[in-house]
Protein backbone atom coordinates (compact mmCIF):
# COMPACT_ATOMS: atom_id res chain seq x y z
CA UNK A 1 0.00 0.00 0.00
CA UNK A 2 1.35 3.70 -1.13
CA UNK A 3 2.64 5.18 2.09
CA UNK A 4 1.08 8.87 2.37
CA UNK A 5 2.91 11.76 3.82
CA UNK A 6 1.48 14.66 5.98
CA UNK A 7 4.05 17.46 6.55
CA UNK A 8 3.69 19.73 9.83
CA UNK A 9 5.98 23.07 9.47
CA UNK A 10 5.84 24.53 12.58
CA UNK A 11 7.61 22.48 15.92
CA UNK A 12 5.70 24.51 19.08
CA UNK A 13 3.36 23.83 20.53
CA UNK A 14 0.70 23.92 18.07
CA UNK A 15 2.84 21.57 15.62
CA UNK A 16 3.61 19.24 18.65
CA UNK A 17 -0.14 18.93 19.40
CA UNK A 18 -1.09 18.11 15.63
CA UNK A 19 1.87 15.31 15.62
CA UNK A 20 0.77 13.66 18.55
CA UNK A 21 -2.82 13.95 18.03
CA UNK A 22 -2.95 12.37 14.65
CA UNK A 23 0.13 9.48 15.80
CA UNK A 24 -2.89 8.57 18.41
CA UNK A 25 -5.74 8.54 16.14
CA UNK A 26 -3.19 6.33 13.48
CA UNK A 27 -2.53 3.87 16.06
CA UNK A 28 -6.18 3.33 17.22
CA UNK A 29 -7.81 3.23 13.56
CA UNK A 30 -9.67 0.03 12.86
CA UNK A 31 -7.25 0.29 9.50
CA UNK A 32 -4.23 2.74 9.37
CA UNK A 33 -3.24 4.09 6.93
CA UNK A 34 1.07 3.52 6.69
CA UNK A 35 2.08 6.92 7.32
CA UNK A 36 5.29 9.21 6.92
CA UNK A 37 5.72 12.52 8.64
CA UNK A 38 7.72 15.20 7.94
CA UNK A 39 7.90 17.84 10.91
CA UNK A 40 9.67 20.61 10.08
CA UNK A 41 10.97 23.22 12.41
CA UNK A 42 14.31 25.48 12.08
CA UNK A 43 15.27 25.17 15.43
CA UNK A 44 16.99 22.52 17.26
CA UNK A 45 14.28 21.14 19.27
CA UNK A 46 10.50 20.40 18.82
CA UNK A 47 7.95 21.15 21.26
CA UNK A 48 9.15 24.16 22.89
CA UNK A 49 9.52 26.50 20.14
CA UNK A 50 10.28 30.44 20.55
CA UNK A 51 7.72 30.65 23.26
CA UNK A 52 8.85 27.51 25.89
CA UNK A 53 12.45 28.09 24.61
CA UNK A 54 13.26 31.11 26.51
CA UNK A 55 16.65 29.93 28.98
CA UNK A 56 15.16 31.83 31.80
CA UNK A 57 14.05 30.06 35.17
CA UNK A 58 12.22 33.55 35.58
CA UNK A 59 9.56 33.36 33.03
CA UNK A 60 6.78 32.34 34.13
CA UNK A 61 3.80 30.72 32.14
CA UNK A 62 0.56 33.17 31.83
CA UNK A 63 -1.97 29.91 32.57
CA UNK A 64 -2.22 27.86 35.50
CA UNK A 65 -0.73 24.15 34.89
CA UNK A 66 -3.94 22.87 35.41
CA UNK A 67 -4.92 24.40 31.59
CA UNK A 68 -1.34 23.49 29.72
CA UNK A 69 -1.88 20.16 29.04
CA UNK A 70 -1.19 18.91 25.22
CA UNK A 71 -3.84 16.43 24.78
CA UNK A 72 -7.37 17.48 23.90
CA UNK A 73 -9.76 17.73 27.51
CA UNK A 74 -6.63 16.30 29.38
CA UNK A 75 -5.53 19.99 30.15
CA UNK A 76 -4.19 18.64 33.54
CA UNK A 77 -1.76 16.01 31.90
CA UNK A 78 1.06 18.63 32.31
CA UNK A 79 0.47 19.01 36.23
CA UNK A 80 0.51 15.13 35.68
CA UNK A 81 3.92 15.11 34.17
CA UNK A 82 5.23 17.17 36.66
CA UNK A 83 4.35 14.70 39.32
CA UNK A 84 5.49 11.37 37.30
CA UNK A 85 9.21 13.33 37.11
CA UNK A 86 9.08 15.16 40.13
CA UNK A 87 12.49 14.41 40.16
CA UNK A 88 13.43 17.04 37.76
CA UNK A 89 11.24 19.66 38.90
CA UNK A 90 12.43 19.49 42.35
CA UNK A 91 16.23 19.66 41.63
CA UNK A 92 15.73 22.10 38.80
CA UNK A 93 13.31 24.19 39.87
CA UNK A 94 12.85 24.06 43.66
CA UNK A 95 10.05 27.19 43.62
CA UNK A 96 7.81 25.27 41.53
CA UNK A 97 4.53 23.81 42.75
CA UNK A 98 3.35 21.11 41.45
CA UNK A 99 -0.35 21.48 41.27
CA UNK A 100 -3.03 23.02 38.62
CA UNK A 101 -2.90 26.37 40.04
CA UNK A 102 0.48 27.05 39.94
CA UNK A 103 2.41 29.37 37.29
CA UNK A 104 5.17 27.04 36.45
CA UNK A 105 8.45 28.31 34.06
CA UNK A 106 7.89 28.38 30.92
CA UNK A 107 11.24 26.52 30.20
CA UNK A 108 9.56 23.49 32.45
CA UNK A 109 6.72 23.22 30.34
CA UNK A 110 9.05 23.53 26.58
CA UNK A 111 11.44 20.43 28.16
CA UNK A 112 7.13 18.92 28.61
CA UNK A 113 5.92 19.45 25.08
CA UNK A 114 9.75 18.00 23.73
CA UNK A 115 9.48 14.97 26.24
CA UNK A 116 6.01 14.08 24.64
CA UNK A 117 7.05 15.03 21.35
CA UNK A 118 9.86 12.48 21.42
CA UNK A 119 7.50 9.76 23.57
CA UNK A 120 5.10 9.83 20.57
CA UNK A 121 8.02 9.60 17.70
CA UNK A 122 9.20 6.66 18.77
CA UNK A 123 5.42 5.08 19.59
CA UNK A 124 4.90 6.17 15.43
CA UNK A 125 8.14 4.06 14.75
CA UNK A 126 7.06 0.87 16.66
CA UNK A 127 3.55 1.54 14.69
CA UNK A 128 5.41 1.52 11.46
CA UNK A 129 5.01 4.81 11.29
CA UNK A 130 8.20 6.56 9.35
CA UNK A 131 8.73 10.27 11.18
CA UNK A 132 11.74 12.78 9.24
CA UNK A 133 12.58 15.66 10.94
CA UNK A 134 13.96 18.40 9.15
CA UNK A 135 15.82 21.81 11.04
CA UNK A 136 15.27 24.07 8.19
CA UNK A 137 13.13 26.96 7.33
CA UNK A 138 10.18 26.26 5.24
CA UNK A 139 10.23 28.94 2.13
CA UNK A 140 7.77 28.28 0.32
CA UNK A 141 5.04 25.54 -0.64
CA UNK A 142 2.83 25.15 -4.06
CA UNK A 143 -0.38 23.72 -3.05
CA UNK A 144 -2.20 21.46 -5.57
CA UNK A 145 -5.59 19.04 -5.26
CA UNK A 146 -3.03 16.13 -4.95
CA UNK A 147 -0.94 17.61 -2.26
CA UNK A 148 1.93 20.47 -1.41
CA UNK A 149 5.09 20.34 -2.56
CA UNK A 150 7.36 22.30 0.34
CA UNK A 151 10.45 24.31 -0.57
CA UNK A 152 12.97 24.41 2.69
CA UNK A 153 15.75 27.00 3.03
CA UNK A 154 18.62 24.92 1.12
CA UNK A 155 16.64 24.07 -1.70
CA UNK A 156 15.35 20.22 -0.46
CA UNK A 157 11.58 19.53 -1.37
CA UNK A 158 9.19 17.93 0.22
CA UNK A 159 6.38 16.16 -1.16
CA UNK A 160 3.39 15.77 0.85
CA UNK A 161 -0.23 14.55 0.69
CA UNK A 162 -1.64 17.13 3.32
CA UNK A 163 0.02 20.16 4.66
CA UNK A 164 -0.28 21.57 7.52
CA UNK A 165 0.52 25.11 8.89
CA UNK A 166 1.57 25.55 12.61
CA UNK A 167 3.65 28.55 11.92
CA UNK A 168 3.45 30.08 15.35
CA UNK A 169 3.46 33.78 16.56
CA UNK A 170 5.60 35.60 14.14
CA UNK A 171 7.54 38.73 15.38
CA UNK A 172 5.80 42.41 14.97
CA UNK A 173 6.26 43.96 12.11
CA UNK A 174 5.58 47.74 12.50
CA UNK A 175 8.99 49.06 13.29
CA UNK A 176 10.83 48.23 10.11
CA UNK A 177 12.35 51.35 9.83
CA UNK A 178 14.26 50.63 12.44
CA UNK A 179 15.43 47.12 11.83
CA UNK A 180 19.12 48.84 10.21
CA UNK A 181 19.73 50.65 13.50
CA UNK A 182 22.18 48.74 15.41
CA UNK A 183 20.66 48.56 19.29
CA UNK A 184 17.16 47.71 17.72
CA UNK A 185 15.74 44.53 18.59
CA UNK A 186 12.96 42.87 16.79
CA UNK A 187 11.77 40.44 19.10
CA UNK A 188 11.78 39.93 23.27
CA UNK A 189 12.44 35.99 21.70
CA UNK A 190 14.71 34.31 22.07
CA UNK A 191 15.81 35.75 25.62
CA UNK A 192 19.55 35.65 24.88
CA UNK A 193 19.36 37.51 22.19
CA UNK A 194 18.64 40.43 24.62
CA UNK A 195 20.76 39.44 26.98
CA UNK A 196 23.86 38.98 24.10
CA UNK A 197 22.74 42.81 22.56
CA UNK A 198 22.27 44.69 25.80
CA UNK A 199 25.25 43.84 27.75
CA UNK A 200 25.24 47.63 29.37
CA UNK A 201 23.45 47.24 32.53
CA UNK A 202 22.82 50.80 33.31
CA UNK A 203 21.67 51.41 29.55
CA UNK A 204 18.30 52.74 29.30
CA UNK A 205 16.15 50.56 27.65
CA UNK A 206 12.58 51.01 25.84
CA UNK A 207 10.06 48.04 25.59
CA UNK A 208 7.59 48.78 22.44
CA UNK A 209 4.22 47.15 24.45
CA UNK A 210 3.08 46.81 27.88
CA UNK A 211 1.82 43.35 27.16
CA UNK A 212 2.19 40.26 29.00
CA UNK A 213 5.76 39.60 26.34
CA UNK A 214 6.86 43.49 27.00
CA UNK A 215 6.38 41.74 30.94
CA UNK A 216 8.28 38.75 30.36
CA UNK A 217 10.80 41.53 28.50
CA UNK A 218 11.30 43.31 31.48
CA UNK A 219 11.76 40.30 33.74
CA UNK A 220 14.85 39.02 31.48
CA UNK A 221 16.57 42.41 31.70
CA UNK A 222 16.36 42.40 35.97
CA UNK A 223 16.59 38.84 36.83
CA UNK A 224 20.17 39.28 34.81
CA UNK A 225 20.88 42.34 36.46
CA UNK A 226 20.13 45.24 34.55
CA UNK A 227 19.82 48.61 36.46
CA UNK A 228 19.38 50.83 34.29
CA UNK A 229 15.83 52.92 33.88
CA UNK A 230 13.33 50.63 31.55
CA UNK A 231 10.43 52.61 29.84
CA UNK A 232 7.21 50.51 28.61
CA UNK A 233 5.91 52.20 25.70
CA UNK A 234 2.16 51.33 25.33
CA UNK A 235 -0.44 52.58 22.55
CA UNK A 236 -2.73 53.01 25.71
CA UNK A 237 -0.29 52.86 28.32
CA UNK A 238 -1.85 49.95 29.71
CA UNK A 239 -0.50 46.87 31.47
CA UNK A 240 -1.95 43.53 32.16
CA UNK A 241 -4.00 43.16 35.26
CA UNK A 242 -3.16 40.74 38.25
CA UNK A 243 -4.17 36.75 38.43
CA UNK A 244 -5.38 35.42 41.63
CA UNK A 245 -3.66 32.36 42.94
CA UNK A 246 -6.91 30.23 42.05
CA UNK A 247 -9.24 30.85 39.28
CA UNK A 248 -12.38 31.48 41.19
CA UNK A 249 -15.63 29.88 39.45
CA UNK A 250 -17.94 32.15 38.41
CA UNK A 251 -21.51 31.46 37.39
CA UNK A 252 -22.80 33.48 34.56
CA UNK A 253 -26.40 34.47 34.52
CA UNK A 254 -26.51 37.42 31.98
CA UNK A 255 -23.57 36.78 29.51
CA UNK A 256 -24.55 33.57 28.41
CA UNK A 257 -25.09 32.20 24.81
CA UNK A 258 -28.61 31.40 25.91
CA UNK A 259 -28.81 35.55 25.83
CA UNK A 260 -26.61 35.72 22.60
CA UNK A 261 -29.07 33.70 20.58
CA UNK A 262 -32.19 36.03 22.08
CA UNK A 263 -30.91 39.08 21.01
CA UNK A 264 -29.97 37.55 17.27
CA UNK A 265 -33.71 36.18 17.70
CA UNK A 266 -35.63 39.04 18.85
CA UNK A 267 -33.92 41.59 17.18
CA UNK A 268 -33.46 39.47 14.12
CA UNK A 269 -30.46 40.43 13.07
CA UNK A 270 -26.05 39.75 13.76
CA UNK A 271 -24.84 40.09 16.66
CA UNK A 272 -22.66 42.88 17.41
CA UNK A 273 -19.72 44.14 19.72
CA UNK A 274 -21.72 47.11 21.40
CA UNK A 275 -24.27 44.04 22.46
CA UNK A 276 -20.98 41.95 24.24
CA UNK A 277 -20.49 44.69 25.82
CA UNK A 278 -23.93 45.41 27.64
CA UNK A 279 -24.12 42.04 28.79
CA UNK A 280 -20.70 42.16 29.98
CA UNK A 281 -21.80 45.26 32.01
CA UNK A 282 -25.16 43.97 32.97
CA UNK A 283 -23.37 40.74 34.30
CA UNK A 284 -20.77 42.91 36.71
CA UNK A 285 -23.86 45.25 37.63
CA UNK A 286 -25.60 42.08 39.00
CA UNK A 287 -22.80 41.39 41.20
CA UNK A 288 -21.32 44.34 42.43
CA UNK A 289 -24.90 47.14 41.57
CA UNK A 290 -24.71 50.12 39.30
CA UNK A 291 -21.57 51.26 37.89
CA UNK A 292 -20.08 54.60 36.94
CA UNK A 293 -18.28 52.81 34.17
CA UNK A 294 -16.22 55.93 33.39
CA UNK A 295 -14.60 55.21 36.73
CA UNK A 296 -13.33 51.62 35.45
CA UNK A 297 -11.42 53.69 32.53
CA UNK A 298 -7.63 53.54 33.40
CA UNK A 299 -5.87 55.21 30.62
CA UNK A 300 -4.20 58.37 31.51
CA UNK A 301 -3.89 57.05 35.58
CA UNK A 302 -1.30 56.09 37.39
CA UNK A 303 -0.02 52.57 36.78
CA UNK A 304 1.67 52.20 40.06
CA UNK A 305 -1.56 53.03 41.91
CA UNK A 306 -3.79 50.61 39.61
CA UNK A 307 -1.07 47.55 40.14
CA UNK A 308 -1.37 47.91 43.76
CA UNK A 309 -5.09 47.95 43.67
CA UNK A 310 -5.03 45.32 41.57
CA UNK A 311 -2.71 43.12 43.33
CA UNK A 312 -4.80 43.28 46.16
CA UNK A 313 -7.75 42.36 44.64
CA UNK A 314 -6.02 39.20 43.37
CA UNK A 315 -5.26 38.50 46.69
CA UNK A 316 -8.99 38.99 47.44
CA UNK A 317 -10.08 37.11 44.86
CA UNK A 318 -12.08 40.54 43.78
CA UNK A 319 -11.61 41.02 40.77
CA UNK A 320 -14.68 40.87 38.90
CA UNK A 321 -14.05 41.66 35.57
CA UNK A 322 -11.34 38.75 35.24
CA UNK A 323 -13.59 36.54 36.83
CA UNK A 324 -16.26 36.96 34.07
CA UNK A 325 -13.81 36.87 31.46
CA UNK A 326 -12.26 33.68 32.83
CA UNK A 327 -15.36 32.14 32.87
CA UNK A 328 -16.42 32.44 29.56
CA UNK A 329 -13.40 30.84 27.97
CA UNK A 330 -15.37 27.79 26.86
CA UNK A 331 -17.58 29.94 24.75
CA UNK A 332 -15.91 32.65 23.40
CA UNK A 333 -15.11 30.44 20.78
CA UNK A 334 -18.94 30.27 19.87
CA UNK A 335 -19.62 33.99 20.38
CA UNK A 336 -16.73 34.59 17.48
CA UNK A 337 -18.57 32.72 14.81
CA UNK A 338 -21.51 34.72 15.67
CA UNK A 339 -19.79 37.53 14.73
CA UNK A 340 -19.91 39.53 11.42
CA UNK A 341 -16.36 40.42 10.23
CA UNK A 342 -17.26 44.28 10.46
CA UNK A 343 -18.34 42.99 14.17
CA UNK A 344 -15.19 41.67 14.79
CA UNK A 345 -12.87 44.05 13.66
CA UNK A 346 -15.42 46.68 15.92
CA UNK A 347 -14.69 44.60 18.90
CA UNK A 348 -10.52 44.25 18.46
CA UNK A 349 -10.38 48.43 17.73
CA UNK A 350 -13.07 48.90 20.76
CA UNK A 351 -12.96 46.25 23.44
CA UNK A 352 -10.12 43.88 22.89
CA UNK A 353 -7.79 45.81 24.54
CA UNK A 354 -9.39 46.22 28.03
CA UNK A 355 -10.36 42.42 27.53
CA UNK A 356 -7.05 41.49 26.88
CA UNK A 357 -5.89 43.23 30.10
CA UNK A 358 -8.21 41.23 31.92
CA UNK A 359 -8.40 38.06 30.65
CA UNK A 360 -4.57 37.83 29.82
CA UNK A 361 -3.04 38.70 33.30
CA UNK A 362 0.01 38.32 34.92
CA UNK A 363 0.78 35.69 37.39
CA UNK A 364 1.05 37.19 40.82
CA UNK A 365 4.64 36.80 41.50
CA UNK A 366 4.97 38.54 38.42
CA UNK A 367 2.12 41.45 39.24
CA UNK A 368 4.78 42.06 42.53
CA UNK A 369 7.94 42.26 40.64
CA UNK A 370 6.29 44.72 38.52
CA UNK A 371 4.90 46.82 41.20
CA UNK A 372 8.31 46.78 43.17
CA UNK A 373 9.89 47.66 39.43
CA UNK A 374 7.78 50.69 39.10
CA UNK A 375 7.79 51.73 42.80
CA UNK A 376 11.57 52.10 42.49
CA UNK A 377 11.13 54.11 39.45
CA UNK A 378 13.57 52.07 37.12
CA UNK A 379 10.29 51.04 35.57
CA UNK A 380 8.65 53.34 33.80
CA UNK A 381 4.88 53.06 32.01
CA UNK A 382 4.07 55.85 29.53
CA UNK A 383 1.57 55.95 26.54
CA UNK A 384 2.95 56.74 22.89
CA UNK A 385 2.27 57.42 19.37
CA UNK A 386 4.02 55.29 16.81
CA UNK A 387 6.60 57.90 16.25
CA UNK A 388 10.41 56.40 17.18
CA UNK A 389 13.77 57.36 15.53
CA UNK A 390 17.30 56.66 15.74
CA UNK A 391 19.69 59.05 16.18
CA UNK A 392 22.89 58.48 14.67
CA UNK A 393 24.43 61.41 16.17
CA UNK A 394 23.75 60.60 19.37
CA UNK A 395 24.01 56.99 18.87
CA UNK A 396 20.11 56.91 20.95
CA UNK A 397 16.57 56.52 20.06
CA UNK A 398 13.77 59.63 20.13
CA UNK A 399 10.50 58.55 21.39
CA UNK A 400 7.53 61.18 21.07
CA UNK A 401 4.21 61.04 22.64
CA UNK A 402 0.82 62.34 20.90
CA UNK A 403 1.17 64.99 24.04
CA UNK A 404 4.44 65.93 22.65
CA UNK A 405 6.18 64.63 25.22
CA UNK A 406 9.95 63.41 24.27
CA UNK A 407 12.08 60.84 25.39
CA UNK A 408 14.98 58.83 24.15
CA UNK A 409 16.54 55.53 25.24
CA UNK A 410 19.86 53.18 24.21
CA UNK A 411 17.75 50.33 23.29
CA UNK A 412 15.00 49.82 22.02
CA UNK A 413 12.36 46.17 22.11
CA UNK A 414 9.50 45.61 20.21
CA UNK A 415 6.25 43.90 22.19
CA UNK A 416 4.16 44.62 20.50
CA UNK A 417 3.10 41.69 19.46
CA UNK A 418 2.35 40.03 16.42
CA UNK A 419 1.16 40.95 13.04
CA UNK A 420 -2.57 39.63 12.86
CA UNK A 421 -2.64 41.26 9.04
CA UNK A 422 -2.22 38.12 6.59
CA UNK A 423 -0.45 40.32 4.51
CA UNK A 424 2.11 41.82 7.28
CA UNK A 425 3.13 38.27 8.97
CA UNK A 426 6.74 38.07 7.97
CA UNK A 427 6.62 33.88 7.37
CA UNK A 428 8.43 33.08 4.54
CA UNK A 429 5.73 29.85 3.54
CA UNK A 430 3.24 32.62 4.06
CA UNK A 431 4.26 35.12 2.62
CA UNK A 432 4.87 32.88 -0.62
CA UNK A 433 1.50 31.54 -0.66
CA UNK A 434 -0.07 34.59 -0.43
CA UNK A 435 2.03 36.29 -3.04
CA UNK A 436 1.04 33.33 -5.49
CA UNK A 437 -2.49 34.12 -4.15
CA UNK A 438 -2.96 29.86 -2.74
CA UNK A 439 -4.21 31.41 0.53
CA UNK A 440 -6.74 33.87 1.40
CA UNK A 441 -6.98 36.75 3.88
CA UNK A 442 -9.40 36.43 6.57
CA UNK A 443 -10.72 40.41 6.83
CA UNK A 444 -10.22 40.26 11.00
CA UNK A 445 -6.91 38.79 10.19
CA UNK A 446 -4.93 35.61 9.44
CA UNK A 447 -6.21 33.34 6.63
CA UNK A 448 -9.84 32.08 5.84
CA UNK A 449 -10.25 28.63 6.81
CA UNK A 450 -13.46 26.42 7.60
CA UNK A 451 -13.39 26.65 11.62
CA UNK A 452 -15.30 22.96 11.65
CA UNK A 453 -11.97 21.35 10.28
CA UNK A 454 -9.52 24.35 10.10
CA UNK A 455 -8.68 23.36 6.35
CA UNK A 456 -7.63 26.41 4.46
CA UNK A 457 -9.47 27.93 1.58
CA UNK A 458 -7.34 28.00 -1.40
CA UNK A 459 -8.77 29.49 -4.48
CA UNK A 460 -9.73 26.98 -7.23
CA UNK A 461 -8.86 24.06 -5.32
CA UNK A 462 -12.45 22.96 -3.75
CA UNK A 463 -11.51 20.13 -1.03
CA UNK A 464 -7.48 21.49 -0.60
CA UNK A 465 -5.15 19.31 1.17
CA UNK A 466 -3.65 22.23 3.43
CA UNK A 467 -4.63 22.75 6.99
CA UNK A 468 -3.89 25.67 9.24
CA UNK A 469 -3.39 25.79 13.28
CA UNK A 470 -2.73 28.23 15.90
CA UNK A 471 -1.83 31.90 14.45
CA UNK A 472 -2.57 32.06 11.14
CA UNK A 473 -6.20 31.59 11.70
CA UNK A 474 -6.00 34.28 14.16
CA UNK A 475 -9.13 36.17 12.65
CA UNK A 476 -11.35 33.02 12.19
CA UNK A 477 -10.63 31.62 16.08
CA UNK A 478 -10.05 33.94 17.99
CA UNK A 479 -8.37 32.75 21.13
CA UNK A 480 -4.88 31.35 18.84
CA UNK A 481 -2.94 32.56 21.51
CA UNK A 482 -4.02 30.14 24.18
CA UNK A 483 -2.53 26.80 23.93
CA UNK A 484 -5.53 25.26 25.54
CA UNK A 485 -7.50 26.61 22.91
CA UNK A 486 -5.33 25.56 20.27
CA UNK A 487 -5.11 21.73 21.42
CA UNK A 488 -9.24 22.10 21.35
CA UNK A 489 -8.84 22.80 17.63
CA UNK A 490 -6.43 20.41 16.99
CA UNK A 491 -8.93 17.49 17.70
CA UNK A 492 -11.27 18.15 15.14
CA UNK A 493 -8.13 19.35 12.73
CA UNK A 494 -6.86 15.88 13.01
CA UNK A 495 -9.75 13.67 12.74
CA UNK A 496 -10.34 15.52 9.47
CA UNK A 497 -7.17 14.73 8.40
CA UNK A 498 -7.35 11.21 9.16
CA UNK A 499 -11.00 10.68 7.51
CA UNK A 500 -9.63 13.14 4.56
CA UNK A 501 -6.79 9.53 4.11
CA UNK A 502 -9.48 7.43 4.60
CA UNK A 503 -11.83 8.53 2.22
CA UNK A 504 -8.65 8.99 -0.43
CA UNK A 505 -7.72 5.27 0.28
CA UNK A 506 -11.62 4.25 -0.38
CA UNK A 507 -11.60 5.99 -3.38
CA UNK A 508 -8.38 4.23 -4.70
CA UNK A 509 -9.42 0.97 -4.42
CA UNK A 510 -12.59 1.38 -6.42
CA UNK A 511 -10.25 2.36 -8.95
């Protein structure tokens, strides 16, 4: 029987997830198909990627353990890897705890995703399985209604049956400009690269981003020993808000879907940000009584004060808005689809980034670090317009403010955070396919795909063989940068894979 191949570029998490999903599903089918893989991933590892790769003991993960695990509704099979080689956590990293609410490094969990990664190779190999990993940049792929035919960096090709895309999180890409100035870096990842660049420890240093990678940013520059003044340069001037040590349930009785679907019903018509938004505030109101919702605006107040306050509401357990937000996490998913892209793109300009802020806060160790940071003053939090220069004269960079408010710094980091635009994601596979027009933009960002199966629509090529995971279907999920969330689309990813090779081995042998 003709042995099919499914190529996976991309090694992180999301790539590790599809590879070990669709190993499992091979192994249990009633009739396998014999299968090759080709995972291909430039760096030296799979599993951890830029993300779990980062050399620092410091860096925390965003998520409690208890929602990192790789397998789909297993999420606490990390905290139960952590017990079965408690061994390794203890001796190399004594602070950890070892249960579902803890905030483990994110190194720990990368050395997790490679340990299954590898588990599952060699479980494909006893299964007959063949599994070819390549450490190369993918360039470019042609996509036909056979298969993809992927281009790597030295000029090898790779011909596969189905395709699939689990680029990860590519770097921002608004700051070009400055990419020829020499103390300029592109990325907070990998974490030696800062460390290697800014070797100056009383340099001043400007993060581009307050979010929770401008955080993790910050935290490589102090755990190493940097002491000189670092300046987070929001859009809003905005950091992420405080975790509690627990999630604490919360039971929604006005934001539900059962309310979604009513207002589509009686109103007959889409749903729309502005009605998110008065459920959200109906749901607080229930809780806590009427609001003065101007009060709850923070831009333009003083970070410091706003940490502490929320620091100790985390302690409290208090804080409301995270609460709601964390609850509907199983749903948001749901409320997406509902959403019109003119909807969508309303809600990331309008609400996104005060639900961000919320629902993607820092661990508390991390909320403290940040408070003493700013307390001392050698962290700074100011908001900024887009307008940054080097000065070659002075060997330093300007930053100016929409006040008109100027500052400069030594270095400068972008956190920003990713390009969402499909045409602004600086992947070379990507960038190919959509300059050969074999992928489509999704208007809210990333690529359209069908969310049921996450295959990619490719123009003139009905039932394509090319699948997409994680960030590059940013626009159509949603939630792509939650791992959780990602393993939850993996499952049905990979069982359409694996009835996409069934179907194509039925229709074989009735020819």
């Amino acid at each position: 029987m003709d042995q099919r191949t499914i190529a996976i570029v991309g090694g992180g998490a999301s790539g590790t997830a599809t590879f070990i999903h669709l190993v499992l599903k091979l192994i249990v089918a009633p009739e396998p198909e014999p299968i090759a893989f080709a995972v291909i991933e430039p760096r030296d590892e799979i599993g951890p990627g830029l993300a779990y790769d980062t050399g620092q003991k410091g860096h925390l993960l965003n998520t409690s353990a208890g929602l990192m695990g790789i397998f789909a509704e297993e999420t606490n099979h990390f905290v139960d890897w952590m017990l079965e080689h408690r061994d390794i956590v203890e001796r190399e990293y004594p602070d950890t705890a070892i249960n579902a609410n803890s905030y483990p490094p994110r190194e720990l969990y990368g050395i997790y995703l490679n340990s299954v990664f590898e588990e599952y190779v060699d479980l494909a190999r006893q299964h007959g399985m063949t599994v070819d990993l390549y450490n190369e940049l993918a360039v470019d792929a042609t996509i036909t209604e056979e298969g993809a035919t992927v281009t790597l960096e030295s000029g090898q090709r790779i011909e596969a049956d189905v395709l699939v895309l689990a680029t990860g999180t590519p770097k921002p890409n608004n700051f070009n400009k400055l990419e020829s100035s020499p103390n300029y870096l592109d990325s907070p990842w990998p974490a030696g690269h800062i460390l290697k660049t800014i070797t100056d420890k009383d340099a001043s240093v400007c993060v581009l981003g307050a979010s929770l990678t401008a955080i993790d940013a910050v935290i490589t520059l102090v755990n190493n020993g940097h002491q000189g003044p670092i300046k987070l340069y929001s859009k809003d001037g905005l950091i992420p808000r405080v975790q509690s040590p627990e999630e604490k349930p919360f039971e929604r009785q006005v934001l539900t879907m059962a309310n979604v679907r009513r207002i589509m019903r009686e109103q007959q018509r889409t749903l729309r940000a502005s009605d998110l938004f008065r459920l959200f505030r109906a749901e607080v109101e229930r809780e806590i009584g009427p609001q003065d919702w101007k009060s709850f605006k923070r831009v333009g107040k003083n970070q410091l004060d706003l940490l502490t306050e929320d620091i100790e509401l985390a302690k409290r357990y208090a804080s409301i808005f995270q609460n709601i937000l964390y609850s509907t996490r199983h749903i948001s998913f749901a409320i997406w689809q509902l959403l019109p892209p003119d909807e969508r793109i309303r809600f990331t300009k309008w609400l996104k980034p005060y639900s961000d802020i919320n629902r993607h806060a820092m661990p508390l160790k991390n909320g403290e670090k940040i408070r003493d940071l700013l307390a001392s003053g050698q962290l700074s939090v100011t908001a900024y317009s887009d307008k940054v220069e080097w000065n070659d004269e002075t060997k330093t960079y300007t930053l100016t403010t929409e006040k008109g408010y100027v500052d400069t710094a030594d270095y400068v980091i972008n956190a920003t955070g990713p390009a969402t635009k499909a045409d602004k994601m600086r992947v070379p596979i990507l960038e190919k396919l959509l300059e050969k027009e074999q992928l489509l933009p999704c208007e809210a960002g990333g690529f359209q795909a069908d969310v049921n199966t996450m295959q990619l629509c490719v123009p003139e090529i009905e039932d394509a063989p090319v699948y997409g995971i994680g960030h590059v279907l940013v626009g159509e999920l949603f939630d792509t940068n939650a791992v959780w969330f990602n393993v939850e689309r993996v499952d049905p990813l990979t069982t359409a894979i694996i009835k996409r090779l069934q179907h194509e081995r039925t229709e074989r042998a009735a020819h």
